[in-house]
Protein backbone atom coordinates (compact mmCIF):
# COMPACT_ATOMS: atom_id res chain seq x y z
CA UNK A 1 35.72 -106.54 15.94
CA UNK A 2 34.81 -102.78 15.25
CA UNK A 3 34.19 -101.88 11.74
CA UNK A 4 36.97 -99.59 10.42
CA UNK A 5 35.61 -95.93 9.82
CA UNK A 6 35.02 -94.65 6.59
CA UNK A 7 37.69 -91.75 5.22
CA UNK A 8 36.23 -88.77 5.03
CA UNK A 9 36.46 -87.01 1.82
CA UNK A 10 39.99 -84.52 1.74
CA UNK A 11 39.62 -81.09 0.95
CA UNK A 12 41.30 -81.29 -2.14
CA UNK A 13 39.16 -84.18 -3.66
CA UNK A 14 35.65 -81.91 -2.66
CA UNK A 15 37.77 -79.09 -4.49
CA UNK A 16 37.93 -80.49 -7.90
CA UNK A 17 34.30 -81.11 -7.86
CA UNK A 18 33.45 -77.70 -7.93
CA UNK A 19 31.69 -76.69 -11.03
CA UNK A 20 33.48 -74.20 -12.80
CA UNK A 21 31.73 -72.44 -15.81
CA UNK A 22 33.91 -72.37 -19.17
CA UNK A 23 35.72 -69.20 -20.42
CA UNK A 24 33.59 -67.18 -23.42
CA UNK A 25 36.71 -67.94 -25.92
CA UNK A 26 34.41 -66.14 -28.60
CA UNK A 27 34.01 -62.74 -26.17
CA UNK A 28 36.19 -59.84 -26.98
CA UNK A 29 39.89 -59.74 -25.52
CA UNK A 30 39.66 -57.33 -22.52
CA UNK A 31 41.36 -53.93 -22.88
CA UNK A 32 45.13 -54.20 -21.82
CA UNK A 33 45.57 -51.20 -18.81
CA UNK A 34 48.53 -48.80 -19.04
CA UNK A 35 50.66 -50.81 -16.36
CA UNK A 36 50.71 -54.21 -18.16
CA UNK A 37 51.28 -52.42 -22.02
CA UNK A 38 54.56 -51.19 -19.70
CA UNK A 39 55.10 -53.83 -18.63
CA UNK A 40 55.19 -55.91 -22.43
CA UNK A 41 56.99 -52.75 -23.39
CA UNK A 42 60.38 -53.94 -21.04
CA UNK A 43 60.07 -57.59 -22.22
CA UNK A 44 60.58 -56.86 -25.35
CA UNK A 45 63.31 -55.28 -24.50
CA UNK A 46 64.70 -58.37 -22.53
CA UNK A 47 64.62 -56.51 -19.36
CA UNK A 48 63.23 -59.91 -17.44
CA UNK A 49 66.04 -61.78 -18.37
CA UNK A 50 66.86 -64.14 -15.61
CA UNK A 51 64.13 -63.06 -13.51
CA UNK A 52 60.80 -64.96 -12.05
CA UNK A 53 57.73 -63.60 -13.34
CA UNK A 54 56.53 -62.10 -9.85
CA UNK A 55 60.25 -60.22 -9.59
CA UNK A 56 59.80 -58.93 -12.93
CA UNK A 57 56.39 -57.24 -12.38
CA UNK A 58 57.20 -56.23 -9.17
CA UNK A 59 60.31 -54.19 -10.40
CA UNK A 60 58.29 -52.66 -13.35
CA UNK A 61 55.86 -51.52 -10.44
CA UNK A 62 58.22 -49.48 -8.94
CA UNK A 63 59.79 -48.47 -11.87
CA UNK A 64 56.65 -47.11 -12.94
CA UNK A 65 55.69 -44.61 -10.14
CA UNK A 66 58.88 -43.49 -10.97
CA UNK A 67 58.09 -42.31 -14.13
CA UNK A 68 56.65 -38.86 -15.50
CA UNK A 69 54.00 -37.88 -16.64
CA UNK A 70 55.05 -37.88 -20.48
CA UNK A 71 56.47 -41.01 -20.46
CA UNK A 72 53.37 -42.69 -18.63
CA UNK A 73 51.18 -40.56 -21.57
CA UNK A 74 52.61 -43.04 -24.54
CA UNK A 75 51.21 -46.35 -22.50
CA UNK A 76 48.10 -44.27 -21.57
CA UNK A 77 47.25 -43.34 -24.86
CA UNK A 78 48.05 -47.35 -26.16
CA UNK A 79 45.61 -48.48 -23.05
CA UNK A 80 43.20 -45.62 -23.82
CA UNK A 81 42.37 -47.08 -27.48
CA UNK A 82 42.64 -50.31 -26.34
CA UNK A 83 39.50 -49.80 -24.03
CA UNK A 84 37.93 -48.41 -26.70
CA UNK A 85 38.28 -51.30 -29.12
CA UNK A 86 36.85 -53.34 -26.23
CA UNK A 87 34.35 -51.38 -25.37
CA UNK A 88 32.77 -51.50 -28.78
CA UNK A 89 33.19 -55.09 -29.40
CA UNK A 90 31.11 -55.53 -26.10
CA UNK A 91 28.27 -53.18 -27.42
CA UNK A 92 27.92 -55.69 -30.14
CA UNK A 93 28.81 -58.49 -28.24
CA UNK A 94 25.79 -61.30 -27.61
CA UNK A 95 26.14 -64.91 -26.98
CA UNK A 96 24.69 -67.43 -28.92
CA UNK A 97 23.21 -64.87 -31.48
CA UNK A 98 24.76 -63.07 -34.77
CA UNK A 99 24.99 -59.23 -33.87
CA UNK A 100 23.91 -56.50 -36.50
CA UNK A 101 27.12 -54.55 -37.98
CA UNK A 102 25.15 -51.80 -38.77
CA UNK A 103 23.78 -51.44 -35.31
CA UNK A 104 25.12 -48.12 -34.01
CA UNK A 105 27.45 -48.15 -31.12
CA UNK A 106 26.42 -46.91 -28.01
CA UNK A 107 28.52 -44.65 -26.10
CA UNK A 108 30.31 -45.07 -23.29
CA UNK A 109 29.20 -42.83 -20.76
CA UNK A 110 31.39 -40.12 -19.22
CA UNK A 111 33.57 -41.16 -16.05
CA UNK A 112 33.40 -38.79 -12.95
CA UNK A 113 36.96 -37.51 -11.60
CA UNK A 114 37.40 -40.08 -8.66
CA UNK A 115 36.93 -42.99 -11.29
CA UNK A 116 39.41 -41.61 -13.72
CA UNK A 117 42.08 -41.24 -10.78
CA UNK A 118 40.76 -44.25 -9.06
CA UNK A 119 41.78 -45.92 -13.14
CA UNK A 120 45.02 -43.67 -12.71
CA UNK A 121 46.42 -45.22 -9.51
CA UNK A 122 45.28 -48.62 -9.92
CA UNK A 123 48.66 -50.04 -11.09
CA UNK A 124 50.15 -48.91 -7.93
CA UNK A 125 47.73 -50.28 -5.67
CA UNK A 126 48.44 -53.31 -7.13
CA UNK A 127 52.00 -52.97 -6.93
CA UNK A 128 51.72 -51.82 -3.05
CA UNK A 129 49.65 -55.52 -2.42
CA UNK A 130 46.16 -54.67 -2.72
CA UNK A 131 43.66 -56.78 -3.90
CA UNK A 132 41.76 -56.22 -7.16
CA UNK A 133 38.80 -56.09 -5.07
CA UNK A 134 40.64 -53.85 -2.14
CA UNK A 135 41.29 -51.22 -4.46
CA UNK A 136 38.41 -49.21 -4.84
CA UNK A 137 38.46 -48.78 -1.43
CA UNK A 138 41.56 -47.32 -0.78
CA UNK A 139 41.46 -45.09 -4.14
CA UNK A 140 38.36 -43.89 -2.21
CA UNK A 141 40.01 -43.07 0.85
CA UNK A 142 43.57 -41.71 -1.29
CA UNK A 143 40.17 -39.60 -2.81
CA UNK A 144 39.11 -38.26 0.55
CA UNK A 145 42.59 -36.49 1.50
CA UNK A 146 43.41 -34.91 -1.75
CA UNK A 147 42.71 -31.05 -1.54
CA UNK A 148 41.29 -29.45 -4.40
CA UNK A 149 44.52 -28.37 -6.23
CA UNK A 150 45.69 -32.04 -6.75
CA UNK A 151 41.72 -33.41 -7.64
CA UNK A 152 41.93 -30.64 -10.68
CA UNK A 153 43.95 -32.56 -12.80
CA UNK A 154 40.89 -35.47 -13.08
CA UNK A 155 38.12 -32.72 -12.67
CA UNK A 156 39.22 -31.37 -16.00
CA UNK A 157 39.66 -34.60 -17.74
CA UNK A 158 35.82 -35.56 -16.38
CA UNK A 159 34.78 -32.29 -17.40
CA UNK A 160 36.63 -33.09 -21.23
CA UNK A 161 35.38 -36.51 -21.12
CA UNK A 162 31.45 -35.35 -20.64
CA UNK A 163 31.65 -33.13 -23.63
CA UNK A 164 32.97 -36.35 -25.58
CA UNK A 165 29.85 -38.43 -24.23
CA UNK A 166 27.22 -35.63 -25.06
CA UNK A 167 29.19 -34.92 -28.66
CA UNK A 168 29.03 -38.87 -29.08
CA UNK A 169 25.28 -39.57 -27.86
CA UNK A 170 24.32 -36.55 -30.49
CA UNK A 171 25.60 -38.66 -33.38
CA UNK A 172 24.06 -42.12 -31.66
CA UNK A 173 20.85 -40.63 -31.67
CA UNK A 174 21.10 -38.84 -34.82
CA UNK A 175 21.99 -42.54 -36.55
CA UNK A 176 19.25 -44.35 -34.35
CA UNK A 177 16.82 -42.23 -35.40
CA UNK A 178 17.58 -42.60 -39.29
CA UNK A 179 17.87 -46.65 -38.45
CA UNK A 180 14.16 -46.40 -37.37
CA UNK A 181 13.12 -43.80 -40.37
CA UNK A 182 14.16 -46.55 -43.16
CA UNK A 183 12.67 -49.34 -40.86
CA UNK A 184 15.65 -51.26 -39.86
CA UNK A 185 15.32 -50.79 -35.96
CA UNK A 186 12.80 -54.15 -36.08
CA UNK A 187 16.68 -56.11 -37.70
CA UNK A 188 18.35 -55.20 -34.61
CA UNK A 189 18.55 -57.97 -32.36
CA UNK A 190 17.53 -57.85 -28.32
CA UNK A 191 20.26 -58.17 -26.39
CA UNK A 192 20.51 -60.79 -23.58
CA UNK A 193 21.87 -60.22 -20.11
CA UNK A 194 24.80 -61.50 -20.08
CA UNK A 195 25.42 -63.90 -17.73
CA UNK A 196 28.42 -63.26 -14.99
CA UNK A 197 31.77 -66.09 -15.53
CA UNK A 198 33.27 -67.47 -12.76
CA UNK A 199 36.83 -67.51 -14.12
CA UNK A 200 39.73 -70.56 -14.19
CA UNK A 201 42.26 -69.74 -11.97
CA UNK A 202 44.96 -69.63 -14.21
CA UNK A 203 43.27 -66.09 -15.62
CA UNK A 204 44.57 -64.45 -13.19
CA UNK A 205 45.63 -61.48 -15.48
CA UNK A 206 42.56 -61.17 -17.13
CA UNK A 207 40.51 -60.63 -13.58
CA UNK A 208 43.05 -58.42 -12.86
CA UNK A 209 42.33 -56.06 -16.13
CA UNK A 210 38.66 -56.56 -15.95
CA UNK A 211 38.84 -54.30 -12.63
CA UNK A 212 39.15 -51.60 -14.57
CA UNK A 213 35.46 -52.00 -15.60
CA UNK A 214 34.16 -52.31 -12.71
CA UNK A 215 35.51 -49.23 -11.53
CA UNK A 216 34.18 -47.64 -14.87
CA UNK A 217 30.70 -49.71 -14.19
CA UNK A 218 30.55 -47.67 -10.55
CA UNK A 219 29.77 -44.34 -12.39
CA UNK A 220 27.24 -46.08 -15.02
């Protein structure tokens, strides 16, 4: 009598085996883009009443193309500081060491225009069905057909944004170079790479946001 053969394992058992490394709850919240602080602006005004999650966003979506320039400048601004915030708790930021407060903060270096209008049209990418990672390439090719007239908007913003980094790394080195004079550069802690997460799936919206630094990474 012929041995019965052995099940193989199912897809779904290999699947949970997968190691998957554990979300950094002590790293800083990632900066909140324009979009979503639209988004949270028409739940709280019970606008997704009655409506699945997926609808919801996917009305705001269109909803915001649809709005001007001034009234996409309040959410701006609110996503603008936000980044900020985040970007100096990650200049700080080191696992499994105390960082110095009195460390100066580094500045963030100036974005060129086709990051600042790749940032810019982001949420509708999104929106339209591209993927996080599928939207650098298709702000690059949007890029690629815009004349000259309709790039000047983000020219002058790069162009305000690099006096901002060369104001900023004035002051940096200014307060480096009085950390070393009184002999506290030898307190500040190295700083260790920081190793790359692989993300649970049910952060979703955080992988989502965290595009927005990798666009910003592109012109570092």
């Amino acid at each position: 009598m012929a041995r019965p053969k052995a099940s193989s394992p199912s897809k779904r058992a290999t699947k949970s085996k997968a190691i998957k490394k554990v979300k950094d709850k002590n790293a800083p919240k990632k900066p909140t883009t324009a979009f979503f602080y639209y988004v949270k602006h028409r739940r709280d005004q019970k606008a997704d009443q009655g409506m699945k999650v997926s609808e919801f966003t996917k009305e705001c979506g269109a909803l915001w193309r649809e709005l001007g320039a001034d009234e996409k400048g309040k959410f701006e601004k609110l996503a603008v500081g936000d980044r900020e915030r985040y970007q100096k708790a990650m200049a700080i930021y080191n696992p499994g060491s105390v960082p110095d407060p009195n460390e100066p903060v580094k500045p963030k270096k100036a974005s060129t225009p086709f990051i600042l209008f790749a940032n810019a049209k982001r949420p509708e990418l999104i929106t339209d069905g591209f993927s996080p990672r599928d939207v650098l390439s298709e702000a690059g090719r949007l890029w690629k057909e815009m004349d000259d007239d309709d790039k000047e908007e983000f020219t002058s913003a790069s162009a305000d944004d690099k006096k901002r980094y060369e104001k900023a790394m004035v002051k940096y080195n200014e307060e480096m170079k009085g950390m070393k004079k009184n002999g506290a550069a030898a307190a500040v802690p190295v700083k260790k790479p920081v190793a790359k997460k692989v993300e649970s799936e049910d952060d979703d919206d955080d992988d989502d946001e965290e595009d927005d630094d990798d666009m910003d990474s592109d012109d570092e």
